[in-house]
Protein backbone atom coordinates (compact mmCIF):
# COMPACT_ATOMS: atom_id res chain seq x y z
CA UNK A 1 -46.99 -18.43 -11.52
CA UNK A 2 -49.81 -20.30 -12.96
CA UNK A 3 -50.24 -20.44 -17.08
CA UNK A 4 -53.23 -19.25 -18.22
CA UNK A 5 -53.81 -19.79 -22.11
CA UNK A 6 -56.67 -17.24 -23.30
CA UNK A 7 -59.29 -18.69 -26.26
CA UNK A 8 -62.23 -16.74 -28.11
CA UNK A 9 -62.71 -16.06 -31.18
CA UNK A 10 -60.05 -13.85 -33.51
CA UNK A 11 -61.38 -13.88 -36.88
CA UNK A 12 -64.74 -12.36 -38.38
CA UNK A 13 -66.73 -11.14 -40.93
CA UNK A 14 -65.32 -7.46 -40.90
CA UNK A 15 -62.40 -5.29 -39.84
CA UNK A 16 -64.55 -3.71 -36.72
CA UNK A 17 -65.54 -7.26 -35.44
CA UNK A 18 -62.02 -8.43 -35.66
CA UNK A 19 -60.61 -5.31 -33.88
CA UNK A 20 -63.63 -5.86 -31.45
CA UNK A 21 -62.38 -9.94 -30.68
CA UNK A 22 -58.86 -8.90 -30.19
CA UNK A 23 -59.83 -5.98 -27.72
CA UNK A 24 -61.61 -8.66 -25.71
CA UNK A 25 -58.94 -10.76 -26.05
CA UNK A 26 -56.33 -8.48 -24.75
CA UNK A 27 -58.93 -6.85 -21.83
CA UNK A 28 -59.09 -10.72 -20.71
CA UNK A 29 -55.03 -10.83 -20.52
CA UNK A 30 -54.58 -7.64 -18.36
CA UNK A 31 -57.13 -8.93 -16.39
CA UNK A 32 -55.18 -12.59 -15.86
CA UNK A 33 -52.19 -10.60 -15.25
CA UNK A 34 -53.28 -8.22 -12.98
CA UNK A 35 -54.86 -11.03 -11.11
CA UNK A 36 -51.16 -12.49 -10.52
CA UNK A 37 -50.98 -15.10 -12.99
CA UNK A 38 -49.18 -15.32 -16.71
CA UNK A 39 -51.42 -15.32 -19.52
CA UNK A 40 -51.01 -16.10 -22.73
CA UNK A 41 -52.85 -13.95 -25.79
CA UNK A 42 -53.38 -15.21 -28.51
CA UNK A 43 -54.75 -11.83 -30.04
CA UNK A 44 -51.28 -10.33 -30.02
CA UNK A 45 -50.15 -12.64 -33.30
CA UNK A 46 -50.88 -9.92 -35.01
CA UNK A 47 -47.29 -8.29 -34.50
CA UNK A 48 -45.93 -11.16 -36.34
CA UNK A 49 -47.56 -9.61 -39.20
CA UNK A 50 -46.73 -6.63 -38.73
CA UNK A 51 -42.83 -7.26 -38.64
CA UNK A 52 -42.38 -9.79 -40.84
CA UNK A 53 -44.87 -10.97 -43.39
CA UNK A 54 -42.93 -14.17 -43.93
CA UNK A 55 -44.74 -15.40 -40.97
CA UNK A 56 -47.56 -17.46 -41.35
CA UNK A 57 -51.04 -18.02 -40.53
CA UNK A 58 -49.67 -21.63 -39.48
CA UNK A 59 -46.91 -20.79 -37.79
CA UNK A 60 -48.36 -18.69 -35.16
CA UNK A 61 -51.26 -21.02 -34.76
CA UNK A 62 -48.65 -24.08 -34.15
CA UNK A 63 -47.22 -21.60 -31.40
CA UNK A 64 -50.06 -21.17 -29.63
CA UNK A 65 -51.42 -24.67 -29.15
CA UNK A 66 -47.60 -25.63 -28.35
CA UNK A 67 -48.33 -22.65 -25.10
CA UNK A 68 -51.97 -24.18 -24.80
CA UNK A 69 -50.33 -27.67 -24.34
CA UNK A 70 -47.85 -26.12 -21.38
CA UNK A 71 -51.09 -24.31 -19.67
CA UNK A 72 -52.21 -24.53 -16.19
CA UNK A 73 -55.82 -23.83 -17.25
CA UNK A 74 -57.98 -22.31 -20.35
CA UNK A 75 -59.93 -19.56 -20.01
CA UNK A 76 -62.62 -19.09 -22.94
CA UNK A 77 -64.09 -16.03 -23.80
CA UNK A 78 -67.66 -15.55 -25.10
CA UNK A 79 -68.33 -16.36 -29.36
CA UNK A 80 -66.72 -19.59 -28.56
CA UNK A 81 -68.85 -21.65 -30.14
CA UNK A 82 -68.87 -20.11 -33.53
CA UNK A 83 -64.66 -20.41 -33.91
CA UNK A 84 -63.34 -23.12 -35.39
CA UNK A 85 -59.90 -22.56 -33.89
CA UNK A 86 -61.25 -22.27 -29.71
CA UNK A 87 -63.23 -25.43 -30.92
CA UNK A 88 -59.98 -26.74 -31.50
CA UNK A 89 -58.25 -25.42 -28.50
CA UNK A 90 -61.19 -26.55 -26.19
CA UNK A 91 -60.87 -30.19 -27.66
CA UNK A 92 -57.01 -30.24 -27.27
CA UNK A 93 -57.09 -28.68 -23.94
CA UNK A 94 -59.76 -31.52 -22.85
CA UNK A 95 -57.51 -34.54 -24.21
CA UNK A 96 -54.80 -33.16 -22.40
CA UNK A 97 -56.99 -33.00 -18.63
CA UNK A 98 -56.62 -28.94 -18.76
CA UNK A 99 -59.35 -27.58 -16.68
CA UNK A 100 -61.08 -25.21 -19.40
CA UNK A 101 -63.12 -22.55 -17.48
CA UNK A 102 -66.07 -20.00 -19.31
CA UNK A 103 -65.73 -16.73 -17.43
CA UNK A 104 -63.30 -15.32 -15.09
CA UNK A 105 -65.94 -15.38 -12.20
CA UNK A 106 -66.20 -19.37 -12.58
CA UNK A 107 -62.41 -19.16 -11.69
CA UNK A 108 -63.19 -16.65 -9.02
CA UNK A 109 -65.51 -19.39 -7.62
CA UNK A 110 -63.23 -22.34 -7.58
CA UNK A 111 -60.76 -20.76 -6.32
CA UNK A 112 -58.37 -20.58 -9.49
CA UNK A 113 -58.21 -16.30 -8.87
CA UNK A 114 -57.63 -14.45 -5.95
CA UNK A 115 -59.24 -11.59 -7.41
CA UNK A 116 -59.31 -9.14 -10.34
């Protein structure tokens, strides 16, 4: 099953836009997993919180560009270019020769999905 590490942007300005980001986020996952692969979502963090509030900002970051490292491919979601952290994740997945894809039709077309 092929790794597929999810970036866009998590973070904004207000509550709404936040919640808005991580429901993109998550939409992007089912559709990665219902397309046969194993995503990873980075929008989900936001249990750590929720259970334990000795876990840090850092800490889950460091987690997920440890997964991002493991990846088959990166899918990025639109806002991109405004987040500092898919900046980030872009540039690391680039170093590291992990074929970073825009949209989940660009995947459809090269043959990365079967369908979803």
């Amino acid at each position: 099953m092929r790794r597929v590490y999810i970036a866009g942007p998590y973070n904004a300005d207000n509550i709404i836009s936040c919640l808005d980001n991580m429901r993109r986020g998550m939409k992007a996952a089912v559709k990665v997993l219902r397309a046969g692969y194993a995503p990873f979502c980075p929008w989900i963090d936001y249990h750590y919180r929720l259970v334990s509030g000795k876990v840090t900002r850092e800490m889950y970051q460091a987690q997920s560009m440890a997964w991002l490292e493991v990846s088959d491919l990166i899918l990025v979601l639109p806002g991109w270019r405004k987040s500092k952290g898919t900046l980030a994740e872009i540039s690391r997945a680039k170093e590291l020769f992990i074929p970073v894809y825009y949209n989940l039709e660009d995947l459809k077309k090269r043959g990365e999905f079967k369908d979803y």
